[in-house]
PDB file of N, CA and C in Angstrom:
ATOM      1  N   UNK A   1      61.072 -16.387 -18.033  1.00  0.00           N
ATOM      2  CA  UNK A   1      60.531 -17.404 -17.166  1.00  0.00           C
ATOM      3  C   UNK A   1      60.152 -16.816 -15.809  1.00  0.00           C
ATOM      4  N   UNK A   2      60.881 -15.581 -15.141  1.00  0.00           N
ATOM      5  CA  UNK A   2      60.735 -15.686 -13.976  1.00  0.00           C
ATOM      6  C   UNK A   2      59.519 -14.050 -14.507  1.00  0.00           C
ATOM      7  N   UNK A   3      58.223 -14.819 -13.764  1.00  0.00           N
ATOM      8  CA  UNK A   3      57.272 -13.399 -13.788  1.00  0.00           C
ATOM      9  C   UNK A   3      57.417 -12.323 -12.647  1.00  0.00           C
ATOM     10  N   UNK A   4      58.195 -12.316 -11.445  1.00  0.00           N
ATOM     11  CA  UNK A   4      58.354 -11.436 -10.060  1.00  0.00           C
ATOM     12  C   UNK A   4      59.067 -12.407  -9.261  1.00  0.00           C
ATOM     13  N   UNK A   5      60.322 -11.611  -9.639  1.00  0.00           N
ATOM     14  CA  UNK A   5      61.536 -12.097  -8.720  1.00  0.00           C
ATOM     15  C   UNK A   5      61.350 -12.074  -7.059  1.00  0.00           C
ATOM     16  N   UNK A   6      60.349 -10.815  -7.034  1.00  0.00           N
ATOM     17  CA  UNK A   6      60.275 -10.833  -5.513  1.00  0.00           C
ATOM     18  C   UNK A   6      59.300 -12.150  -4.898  1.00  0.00           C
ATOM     19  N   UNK A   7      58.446 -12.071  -5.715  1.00  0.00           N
ATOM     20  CA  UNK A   7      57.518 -13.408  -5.092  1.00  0.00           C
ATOM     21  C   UNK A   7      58.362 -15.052  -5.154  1.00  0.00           C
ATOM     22  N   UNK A   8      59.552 -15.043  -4.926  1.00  0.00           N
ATOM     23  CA  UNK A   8      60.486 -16.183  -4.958  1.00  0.00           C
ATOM     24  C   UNK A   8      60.977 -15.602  -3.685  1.00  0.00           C
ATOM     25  N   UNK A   9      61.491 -14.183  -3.732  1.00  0.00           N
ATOM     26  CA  UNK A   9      62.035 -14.329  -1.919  1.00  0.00           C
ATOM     27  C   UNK A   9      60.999 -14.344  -0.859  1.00  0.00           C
ATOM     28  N   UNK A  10      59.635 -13.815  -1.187  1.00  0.00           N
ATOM     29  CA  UNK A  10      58.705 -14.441  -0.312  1.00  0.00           C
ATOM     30  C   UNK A  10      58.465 -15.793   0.024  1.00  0.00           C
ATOM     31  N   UNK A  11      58.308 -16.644  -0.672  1.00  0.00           N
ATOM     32  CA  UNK A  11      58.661 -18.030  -0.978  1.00  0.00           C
ATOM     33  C   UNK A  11      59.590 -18.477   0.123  1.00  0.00           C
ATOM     34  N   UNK A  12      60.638 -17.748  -0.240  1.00  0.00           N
ATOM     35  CA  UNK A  12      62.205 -18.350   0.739  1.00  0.00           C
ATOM     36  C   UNK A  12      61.971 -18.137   2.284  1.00  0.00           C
ATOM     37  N   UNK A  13      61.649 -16.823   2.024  1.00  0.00           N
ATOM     38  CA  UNK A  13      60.857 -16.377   4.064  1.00  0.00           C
ATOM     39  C   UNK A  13      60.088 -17.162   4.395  1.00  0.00           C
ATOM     40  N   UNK A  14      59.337 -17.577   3.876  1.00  0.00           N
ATOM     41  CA  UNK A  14      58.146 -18.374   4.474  1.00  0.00           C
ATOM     42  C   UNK A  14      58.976 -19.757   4.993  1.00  0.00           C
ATOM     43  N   UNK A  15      59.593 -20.119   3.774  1.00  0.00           N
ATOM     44  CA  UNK A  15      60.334 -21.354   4.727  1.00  0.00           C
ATOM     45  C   UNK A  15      61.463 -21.157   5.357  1.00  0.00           C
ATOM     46  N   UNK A  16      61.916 -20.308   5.322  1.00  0.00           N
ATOM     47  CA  UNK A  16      62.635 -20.066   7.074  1.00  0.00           C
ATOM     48  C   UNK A  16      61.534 -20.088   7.708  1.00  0.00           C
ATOM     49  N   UNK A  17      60.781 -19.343   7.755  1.00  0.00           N
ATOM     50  CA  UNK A  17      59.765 -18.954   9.101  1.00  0.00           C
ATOM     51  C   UNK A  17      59.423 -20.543   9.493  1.00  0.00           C
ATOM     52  N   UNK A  18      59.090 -21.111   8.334  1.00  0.00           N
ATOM     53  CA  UNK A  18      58.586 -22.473   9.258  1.00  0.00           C
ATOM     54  C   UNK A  18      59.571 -23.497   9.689  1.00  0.00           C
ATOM     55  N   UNK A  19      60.472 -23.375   8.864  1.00  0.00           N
ATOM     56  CA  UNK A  19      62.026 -23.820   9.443  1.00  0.00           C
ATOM     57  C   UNK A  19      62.144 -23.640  11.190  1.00  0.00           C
ATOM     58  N   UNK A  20      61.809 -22.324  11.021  1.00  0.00           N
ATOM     59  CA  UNK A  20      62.673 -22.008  12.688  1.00  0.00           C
ATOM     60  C   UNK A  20      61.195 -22.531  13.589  1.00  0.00           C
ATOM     61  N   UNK A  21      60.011 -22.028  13.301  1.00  0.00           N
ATOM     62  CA  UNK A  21      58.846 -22.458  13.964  1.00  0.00           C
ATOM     63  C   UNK A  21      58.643 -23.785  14.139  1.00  0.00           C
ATOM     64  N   UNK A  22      59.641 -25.115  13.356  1.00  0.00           N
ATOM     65  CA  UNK A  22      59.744 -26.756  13.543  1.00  0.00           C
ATOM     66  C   UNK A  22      61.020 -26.850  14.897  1.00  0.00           C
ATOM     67  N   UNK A  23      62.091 -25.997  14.418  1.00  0.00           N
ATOM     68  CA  UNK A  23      62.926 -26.156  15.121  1.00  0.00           C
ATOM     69  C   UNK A  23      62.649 -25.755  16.807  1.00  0.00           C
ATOM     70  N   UNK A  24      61.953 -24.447  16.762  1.00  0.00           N
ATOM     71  CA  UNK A  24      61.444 -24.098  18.150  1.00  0.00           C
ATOM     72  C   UNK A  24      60.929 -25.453  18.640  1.00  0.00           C
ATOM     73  N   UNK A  25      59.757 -25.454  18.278  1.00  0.00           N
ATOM     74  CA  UNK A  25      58.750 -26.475  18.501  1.00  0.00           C
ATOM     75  C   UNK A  25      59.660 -27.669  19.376  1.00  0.00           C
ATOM     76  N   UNK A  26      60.483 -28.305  18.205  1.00  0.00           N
ATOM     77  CA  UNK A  26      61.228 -29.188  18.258  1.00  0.00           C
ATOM     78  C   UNK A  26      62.139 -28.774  19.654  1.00  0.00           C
ATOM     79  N   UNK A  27      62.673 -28.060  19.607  1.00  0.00           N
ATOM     80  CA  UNK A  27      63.275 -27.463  21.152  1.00  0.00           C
ATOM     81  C   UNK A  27      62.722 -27.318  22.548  1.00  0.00           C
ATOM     82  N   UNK A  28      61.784 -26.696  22.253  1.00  0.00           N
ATOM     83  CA  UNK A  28      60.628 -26.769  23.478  1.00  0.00           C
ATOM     84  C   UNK A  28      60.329 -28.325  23.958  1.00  0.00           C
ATOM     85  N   UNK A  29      60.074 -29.371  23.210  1.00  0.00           N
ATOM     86  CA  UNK A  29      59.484 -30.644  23.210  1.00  0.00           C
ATOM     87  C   UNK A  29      60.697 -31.286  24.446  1.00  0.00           C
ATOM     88  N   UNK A  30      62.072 -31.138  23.666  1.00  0.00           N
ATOM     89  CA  UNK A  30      63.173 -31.589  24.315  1.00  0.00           C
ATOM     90  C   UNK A  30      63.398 -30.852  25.684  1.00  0.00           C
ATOM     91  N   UNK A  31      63.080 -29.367  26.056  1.00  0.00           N
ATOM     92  CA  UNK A  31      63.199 -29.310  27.123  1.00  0.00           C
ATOM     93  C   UNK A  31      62.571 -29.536  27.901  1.00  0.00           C
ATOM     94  N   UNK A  32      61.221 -29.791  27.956  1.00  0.00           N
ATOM     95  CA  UNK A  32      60.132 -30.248  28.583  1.00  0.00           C
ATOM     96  C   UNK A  32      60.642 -32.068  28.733  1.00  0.00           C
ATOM     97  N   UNK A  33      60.916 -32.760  28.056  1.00  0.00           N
ATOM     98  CA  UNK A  33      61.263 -33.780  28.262  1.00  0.00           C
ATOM     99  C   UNK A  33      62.873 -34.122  29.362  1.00  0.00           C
ATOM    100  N   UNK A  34      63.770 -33.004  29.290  1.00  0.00           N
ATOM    101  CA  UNK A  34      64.784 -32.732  29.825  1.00  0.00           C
ATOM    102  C   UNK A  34      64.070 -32.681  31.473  1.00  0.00           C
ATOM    103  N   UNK A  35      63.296 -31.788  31.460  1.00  0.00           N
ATOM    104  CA  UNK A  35      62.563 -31.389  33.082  1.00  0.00           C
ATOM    105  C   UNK A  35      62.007 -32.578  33.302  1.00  0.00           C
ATOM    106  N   UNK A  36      61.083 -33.293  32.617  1.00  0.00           N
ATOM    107  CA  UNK A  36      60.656 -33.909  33.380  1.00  0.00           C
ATOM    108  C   UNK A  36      61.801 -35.080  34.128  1.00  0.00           C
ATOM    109  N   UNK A  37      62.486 -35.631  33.117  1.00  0.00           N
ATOM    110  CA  UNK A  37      63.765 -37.007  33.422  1.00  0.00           C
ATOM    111  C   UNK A  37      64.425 -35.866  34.823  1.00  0.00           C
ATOM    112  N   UNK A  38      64.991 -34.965  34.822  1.00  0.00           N
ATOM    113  CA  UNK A  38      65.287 -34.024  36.076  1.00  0.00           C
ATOM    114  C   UNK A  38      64.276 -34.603  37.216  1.00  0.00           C
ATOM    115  N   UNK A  39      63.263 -34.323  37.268  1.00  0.00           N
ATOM    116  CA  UNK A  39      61.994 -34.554  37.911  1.00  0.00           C
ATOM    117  C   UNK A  39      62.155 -35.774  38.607  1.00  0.00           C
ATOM    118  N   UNK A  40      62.222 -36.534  37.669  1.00  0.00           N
ATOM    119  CA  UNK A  40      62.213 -37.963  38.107  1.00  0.00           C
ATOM    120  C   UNK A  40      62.970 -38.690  38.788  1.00  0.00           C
ATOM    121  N   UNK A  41      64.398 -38.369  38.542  1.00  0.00           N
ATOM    122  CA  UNK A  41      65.575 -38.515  38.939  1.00  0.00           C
ATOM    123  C   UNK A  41      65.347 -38.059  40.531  1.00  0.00           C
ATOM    124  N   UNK A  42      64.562 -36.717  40.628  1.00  0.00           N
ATOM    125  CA  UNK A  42      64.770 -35.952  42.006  1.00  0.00           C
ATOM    126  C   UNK A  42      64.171 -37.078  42.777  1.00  0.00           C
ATOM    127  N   UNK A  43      63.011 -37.307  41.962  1.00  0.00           N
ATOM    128  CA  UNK A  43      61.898 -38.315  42.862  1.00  0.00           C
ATOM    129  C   UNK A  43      62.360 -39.717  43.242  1.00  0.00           C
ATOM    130  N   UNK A  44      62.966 -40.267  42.399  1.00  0.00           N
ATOM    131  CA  UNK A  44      63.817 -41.843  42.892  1.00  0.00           C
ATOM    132  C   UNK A  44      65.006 -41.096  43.248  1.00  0.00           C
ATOM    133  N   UNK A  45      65.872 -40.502  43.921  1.00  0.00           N
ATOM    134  CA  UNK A  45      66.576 -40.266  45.047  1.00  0.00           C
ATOM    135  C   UNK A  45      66.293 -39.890  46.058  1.00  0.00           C
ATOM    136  N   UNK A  46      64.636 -39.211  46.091  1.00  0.00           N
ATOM    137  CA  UNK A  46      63.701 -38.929  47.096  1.00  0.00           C
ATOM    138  C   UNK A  46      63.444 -40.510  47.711  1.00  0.00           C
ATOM    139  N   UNK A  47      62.876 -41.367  47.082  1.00  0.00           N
ATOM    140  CA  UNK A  47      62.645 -42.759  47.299  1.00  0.00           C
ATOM    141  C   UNK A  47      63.420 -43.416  47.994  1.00  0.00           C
ATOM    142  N   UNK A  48      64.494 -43.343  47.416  1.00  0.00           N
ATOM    143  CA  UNK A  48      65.718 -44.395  47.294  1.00  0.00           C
ATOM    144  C   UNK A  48      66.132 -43.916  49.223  1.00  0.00           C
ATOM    145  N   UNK A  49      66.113 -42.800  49.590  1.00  0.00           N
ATOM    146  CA  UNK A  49      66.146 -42.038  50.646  1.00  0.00           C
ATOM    147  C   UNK A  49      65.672 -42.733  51.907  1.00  0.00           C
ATOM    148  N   UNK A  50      64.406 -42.807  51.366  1.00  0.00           N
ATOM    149  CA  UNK A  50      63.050 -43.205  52.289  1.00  0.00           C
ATOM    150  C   UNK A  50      63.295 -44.361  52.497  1.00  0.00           C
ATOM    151  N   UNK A  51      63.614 -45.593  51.369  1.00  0.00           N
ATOM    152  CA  UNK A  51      63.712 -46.970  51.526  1.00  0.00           C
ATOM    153  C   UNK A  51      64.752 -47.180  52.440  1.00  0.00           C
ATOM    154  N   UNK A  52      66.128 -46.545  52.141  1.00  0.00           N
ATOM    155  CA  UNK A  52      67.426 -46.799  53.417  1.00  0.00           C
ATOM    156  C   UNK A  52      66.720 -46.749  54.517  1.00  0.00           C
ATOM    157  N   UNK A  53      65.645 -45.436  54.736  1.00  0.00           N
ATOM    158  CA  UNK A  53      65.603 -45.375  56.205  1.00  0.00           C
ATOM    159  C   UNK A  53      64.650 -45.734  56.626  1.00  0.00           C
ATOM    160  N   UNK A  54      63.690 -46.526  56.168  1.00  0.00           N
ATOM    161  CA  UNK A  54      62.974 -47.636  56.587  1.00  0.00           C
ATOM    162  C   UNK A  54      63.191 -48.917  56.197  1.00  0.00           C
ATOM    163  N   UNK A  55      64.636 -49.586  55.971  1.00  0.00           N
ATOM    164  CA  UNK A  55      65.184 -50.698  55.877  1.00  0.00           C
ATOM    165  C   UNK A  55      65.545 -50.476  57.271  1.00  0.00           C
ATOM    166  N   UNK A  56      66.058 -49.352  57.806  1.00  0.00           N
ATOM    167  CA  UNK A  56      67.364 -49.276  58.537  1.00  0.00           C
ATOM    168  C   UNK A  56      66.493 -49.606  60.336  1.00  0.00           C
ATOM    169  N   UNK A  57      65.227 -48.615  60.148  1.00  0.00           N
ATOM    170  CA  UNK A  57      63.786 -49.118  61.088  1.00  0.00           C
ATOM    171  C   UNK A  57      63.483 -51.015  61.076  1.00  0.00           C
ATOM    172  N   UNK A  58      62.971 -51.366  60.067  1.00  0.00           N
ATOM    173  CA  UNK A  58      62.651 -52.696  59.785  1.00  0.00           C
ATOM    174  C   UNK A  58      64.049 -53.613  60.535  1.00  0.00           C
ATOM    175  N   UNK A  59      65.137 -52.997  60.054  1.00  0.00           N
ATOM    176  CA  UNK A  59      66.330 -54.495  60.713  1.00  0.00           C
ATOM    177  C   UNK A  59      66.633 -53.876  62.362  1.00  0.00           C
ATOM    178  N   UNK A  60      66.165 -52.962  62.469  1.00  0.00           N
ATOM    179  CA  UNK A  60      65.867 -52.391  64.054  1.00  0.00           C
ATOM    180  C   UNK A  60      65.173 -53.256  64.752  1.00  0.00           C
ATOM    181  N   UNK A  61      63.700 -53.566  64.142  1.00  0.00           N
ATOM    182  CA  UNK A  61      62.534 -53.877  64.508  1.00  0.00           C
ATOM    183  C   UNK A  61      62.841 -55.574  64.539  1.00  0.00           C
ATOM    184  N   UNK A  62      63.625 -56.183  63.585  1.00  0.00           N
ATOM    185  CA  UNK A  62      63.803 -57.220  63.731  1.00  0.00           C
ATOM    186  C   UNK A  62      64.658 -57.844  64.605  1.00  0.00           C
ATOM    187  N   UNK A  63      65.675 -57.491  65.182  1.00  0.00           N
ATOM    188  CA  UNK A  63      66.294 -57.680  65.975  1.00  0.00           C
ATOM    189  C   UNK A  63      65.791 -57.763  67.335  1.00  0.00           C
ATOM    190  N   UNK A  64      64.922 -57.347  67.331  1.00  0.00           N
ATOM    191  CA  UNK A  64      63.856 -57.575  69.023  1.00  0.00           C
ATOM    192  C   UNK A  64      63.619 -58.762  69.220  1.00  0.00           C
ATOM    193  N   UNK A  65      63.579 -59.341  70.535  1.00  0.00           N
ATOM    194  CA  UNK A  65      63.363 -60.422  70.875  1.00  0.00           C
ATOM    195  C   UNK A  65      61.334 -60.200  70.942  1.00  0.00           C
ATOM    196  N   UNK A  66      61.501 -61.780  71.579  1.00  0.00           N
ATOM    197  CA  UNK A  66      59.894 -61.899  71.818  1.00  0.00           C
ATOM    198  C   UNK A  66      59.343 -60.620  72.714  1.00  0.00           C
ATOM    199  N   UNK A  67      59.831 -60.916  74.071  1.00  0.00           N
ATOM    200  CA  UNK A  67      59.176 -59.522  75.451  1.00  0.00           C
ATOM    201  C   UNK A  67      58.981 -58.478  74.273  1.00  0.00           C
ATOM    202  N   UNK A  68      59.971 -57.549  73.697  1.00  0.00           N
ATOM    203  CA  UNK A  68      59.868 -56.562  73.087  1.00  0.00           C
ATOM    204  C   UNK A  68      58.509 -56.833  71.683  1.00  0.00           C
ATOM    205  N   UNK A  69      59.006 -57.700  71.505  1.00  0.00           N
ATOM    206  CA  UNK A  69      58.036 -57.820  70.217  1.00  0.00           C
ATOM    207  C   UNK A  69      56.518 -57.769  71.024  1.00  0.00           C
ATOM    208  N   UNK A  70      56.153 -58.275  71.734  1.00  0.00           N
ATOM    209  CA  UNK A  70      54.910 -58.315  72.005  1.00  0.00           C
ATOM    210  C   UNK A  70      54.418 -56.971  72.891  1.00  0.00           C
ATOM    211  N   UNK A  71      55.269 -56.560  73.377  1.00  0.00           N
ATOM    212  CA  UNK A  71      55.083 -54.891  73.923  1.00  0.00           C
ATOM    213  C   UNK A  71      54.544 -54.412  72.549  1.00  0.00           C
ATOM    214  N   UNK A  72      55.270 -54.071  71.755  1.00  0.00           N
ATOM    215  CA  UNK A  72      55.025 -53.156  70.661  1.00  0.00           C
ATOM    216  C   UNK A  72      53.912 -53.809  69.414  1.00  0.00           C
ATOM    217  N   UNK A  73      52.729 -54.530  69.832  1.00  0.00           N
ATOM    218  CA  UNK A  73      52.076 -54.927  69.194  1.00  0.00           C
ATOM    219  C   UNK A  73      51.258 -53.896  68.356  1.00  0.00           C
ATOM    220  N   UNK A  74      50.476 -53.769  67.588  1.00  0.00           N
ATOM    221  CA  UNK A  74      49.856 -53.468  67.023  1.00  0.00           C
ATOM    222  C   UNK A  74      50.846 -51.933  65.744  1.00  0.00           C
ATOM    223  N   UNK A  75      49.886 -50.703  65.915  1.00  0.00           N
ATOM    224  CA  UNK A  75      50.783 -50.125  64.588  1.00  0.00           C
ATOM    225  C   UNK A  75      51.047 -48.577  65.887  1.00  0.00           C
ATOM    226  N   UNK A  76      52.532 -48.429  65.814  1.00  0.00           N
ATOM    227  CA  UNK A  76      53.281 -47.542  66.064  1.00  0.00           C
ATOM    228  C   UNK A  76      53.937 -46.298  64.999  1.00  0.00           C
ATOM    229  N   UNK A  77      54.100 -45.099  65.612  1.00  0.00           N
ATOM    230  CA  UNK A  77      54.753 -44.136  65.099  1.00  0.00           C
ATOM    231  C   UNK A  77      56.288 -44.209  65.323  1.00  0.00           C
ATOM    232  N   UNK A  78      56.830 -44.403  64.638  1.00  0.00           N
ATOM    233  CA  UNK A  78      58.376 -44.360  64.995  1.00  0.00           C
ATOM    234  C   UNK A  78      59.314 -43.642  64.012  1.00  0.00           C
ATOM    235  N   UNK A  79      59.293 -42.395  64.297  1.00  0.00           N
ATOM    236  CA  UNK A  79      60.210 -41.130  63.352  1.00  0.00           C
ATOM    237  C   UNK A  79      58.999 -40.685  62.573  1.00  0.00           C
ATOM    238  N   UNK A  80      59.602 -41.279  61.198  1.00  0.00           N
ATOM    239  CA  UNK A  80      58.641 -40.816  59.989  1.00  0.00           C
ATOM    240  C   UNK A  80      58.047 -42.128  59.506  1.00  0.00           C
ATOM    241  N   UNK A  81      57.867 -42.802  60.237  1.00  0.00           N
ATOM    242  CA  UNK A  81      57.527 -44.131  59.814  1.00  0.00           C
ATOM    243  C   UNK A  81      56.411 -44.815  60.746  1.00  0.00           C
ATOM    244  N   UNK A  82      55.150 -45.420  60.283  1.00  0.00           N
ATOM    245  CA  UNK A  82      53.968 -46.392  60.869  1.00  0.00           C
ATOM    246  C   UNK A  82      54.786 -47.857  60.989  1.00  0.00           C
ATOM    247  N   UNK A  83      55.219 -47.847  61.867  1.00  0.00           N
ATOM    248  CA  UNK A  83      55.109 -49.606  62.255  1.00  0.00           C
ATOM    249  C   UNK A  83      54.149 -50.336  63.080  1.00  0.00           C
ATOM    250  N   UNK A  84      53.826 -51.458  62.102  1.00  0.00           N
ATOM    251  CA  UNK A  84      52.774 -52.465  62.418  1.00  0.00           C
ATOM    252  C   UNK A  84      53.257 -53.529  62.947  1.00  0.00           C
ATOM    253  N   UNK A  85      52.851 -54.131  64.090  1.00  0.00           N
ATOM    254  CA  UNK A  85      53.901 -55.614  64.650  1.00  0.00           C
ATOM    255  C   UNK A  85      52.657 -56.688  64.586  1.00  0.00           C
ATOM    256  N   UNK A  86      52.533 -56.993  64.345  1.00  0.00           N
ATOM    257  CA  UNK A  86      51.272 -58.091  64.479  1.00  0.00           C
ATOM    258  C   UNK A  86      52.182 -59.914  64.918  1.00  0.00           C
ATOM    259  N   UNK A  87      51.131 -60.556  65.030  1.00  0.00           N
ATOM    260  CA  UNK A  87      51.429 -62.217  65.868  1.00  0.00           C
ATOM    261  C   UNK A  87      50.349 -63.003  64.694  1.00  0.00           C
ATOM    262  N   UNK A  88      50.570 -63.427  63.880  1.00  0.00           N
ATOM    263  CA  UNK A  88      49.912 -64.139  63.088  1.00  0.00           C
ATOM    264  C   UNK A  88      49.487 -65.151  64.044  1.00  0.00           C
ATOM    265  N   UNK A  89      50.851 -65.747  64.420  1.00  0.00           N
ATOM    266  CA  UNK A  89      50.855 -67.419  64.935  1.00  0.00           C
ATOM    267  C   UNK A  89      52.004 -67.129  66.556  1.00  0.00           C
ATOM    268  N   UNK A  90      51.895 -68.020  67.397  1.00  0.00           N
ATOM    269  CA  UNK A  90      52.342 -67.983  68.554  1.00  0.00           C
ATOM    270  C   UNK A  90      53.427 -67.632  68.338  1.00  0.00           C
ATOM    271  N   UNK A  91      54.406 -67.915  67.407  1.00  0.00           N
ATOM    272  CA  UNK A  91      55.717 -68.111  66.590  1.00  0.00           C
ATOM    273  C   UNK A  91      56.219 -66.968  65.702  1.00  0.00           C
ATOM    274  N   UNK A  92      55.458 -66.737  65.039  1.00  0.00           N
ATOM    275  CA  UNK A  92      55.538 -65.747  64.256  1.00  0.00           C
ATOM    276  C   UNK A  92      55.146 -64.536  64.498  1.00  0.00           C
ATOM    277  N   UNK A  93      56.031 -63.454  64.069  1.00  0.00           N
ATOM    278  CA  UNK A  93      55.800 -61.688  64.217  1.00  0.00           C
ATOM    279  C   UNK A  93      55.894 -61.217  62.482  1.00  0.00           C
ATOM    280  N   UNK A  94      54.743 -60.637  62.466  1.00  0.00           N
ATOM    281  CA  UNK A  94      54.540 -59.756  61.109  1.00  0.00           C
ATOM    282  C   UNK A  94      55.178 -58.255  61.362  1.00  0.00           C
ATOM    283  N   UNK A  95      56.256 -57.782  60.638  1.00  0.00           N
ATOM    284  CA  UNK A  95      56.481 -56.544  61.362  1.00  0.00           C
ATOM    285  C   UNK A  95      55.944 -55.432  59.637  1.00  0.00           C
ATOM    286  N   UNK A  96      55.472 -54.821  59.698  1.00  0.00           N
ATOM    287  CA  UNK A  96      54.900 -53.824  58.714  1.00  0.00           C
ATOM    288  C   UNK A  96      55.892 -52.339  58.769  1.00  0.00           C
ATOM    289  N   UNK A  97      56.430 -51.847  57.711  1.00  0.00           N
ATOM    290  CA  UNK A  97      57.103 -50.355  57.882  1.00  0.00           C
ATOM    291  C   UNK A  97      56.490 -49.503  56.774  1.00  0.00           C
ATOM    292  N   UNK A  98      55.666 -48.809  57.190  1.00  0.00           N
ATOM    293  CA  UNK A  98      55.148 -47.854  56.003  1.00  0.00           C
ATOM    294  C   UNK A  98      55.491 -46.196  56.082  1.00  0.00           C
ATOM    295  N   UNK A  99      54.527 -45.282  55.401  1.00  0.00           N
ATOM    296  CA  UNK A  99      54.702 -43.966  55.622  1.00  0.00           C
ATOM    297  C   UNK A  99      53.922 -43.409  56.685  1.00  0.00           C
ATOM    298  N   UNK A 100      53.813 -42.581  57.606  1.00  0.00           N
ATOM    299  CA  UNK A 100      52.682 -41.989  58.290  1.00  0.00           C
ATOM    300  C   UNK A 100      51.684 -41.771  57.668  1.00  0.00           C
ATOM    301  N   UNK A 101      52.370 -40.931  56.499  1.00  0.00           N
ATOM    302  CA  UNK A 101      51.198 -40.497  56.210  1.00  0.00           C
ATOM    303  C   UNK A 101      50.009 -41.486  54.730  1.00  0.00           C
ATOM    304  N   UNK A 102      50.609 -42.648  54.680  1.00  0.00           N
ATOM    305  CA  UNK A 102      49.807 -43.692  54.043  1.00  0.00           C
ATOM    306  C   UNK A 102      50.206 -45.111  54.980  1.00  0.00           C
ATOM    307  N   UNK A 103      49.824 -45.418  55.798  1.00  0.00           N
ATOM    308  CA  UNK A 103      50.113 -46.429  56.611  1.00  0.00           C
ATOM    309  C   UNK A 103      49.461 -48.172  56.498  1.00  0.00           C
ATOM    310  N   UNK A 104      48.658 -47.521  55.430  1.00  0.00           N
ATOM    311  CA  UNK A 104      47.654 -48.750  54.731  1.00  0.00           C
ATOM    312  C   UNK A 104      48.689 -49.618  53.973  1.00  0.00           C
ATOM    313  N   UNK A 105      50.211 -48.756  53.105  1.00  0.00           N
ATOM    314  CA  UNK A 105      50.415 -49.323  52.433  1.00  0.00           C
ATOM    315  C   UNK A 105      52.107 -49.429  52.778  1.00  0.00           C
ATOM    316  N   UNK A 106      52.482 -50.230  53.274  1.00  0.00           N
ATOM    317  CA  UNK A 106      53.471 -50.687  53.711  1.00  0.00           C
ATOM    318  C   UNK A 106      54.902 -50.772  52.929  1.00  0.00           C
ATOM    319  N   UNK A 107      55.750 -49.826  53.099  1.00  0.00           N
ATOM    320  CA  UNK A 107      56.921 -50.262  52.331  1.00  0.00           C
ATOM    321  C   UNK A 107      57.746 -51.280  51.989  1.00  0.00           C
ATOM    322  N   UNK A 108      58.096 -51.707  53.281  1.00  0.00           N
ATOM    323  CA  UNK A 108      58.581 -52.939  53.688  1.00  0.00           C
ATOM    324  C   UNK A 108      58.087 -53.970  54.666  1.00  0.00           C
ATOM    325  N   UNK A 109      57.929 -55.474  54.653  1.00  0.00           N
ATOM    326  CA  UNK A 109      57.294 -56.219  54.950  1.00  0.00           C
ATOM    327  C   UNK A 109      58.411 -57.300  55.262  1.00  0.00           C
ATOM    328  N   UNK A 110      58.230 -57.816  56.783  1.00  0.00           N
ATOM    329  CA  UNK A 110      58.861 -58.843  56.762  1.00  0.00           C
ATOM    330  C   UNK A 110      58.194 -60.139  57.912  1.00  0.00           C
ATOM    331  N   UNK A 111      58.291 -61.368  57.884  1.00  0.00           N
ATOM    332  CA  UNK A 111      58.113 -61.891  59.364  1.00  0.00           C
ATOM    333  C   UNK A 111      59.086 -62.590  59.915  1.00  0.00           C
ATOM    334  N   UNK A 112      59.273 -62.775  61.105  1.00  0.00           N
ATOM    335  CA  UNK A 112      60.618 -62.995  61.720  1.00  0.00           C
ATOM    336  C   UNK A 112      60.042 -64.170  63.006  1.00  0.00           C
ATOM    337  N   UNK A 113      60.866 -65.008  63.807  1.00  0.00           N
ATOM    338  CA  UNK A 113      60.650 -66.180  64.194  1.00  0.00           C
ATOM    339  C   UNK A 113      60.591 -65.968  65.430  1.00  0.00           C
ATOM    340  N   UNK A 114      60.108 -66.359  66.476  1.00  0.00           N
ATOM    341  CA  UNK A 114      60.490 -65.942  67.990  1.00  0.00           C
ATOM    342  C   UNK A 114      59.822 -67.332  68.745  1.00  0.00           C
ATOM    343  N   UNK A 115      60.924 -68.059  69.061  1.00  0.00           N
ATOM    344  CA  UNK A 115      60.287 -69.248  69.788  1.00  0.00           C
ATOM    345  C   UNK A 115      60.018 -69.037  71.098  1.00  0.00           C
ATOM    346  N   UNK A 116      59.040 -69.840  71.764  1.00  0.00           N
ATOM    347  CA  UNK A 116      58.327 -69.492  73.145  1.00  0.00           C
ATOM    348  C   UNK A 116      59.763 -70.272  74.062  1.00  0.00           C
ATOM    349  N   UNK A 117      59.739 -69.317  75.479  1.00  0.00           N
ATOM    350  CA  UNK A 117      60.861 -70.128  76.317  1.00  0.00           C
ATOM    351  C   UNK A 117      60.430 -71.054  76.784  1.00  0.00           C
ATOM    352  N   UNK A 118      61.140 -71.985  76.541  1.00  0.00           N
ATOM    353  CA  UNK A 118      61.446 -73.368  76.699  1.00  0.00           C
ATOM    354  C   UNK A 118      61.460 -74.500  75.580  1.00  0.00           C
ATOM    355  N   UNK A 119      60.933 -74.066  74.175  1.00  0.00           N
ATOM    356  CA  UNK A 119      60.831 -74.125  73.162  1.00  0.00           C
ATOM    357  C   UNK A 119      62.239 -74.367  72.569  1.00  0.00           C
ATOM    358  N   UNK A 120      62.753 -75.376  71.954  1.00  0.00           N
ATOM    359  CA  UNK A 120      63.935 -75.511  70.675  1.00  0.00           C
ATOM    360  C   UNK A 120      63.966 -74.656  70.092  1.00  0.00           C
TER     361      UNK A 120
END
């Protein structure tokens, strides 16, 4: 039955070879997927970073009374951060906290109340 014993262990090599060439494959895939979740992780603790410390600006910013609020109108540099103060309404202060270096797009957003003196 068997016509060349050797052409059966060729046979067998070949599938190791592709054995280990799935398994590589298969390995490579996972570490590349390993780096990137690494990656990502770096980047939302990079974030997570940024947000404390422009929460920490924003409840700064809110705590100002009116005088102050209206000094600091329009959009300021403050650290690493663009703050925008705007007056919608006599009453109201828009305060804006973004990045310098994208200031269009605001991290945090809040408006806060400031009644005129003599005002309830």
């Amino acid at each position: 039955m068997r016509d060349n014993p050797g052409r059966e262990r060729g046979v067998a090599l070949l599938d190791v070879l592709i054995a280990l060439a799935i398994l590589g494959s298969a390995g490579l895939s996972l570490t590349a997927l390993l780096r990137q979740s690494v990656q990502a992780q770096a980047a939302a603790r990079q974030a997570e970073v940024t947000m404390d410390a422009a929460d920490r600006v924003l409840a700064a910013m809110t705590l100002l009374g009116r005088s102050d609020l209206d000094l600091r109108l329009g959009r300021h540099v403050v650290g690493e951060f663009s703050v925008e103060v705007m007056r919608p309404e006599r009453i109201l202060y828009r305060i804006a906290v973004a990045d310098v270096d994208a200031p269009g797009r605001p991290l945090l957003v809040t408006v806060v109340h400031r009644p005129e003196p003599g005002m309830p």
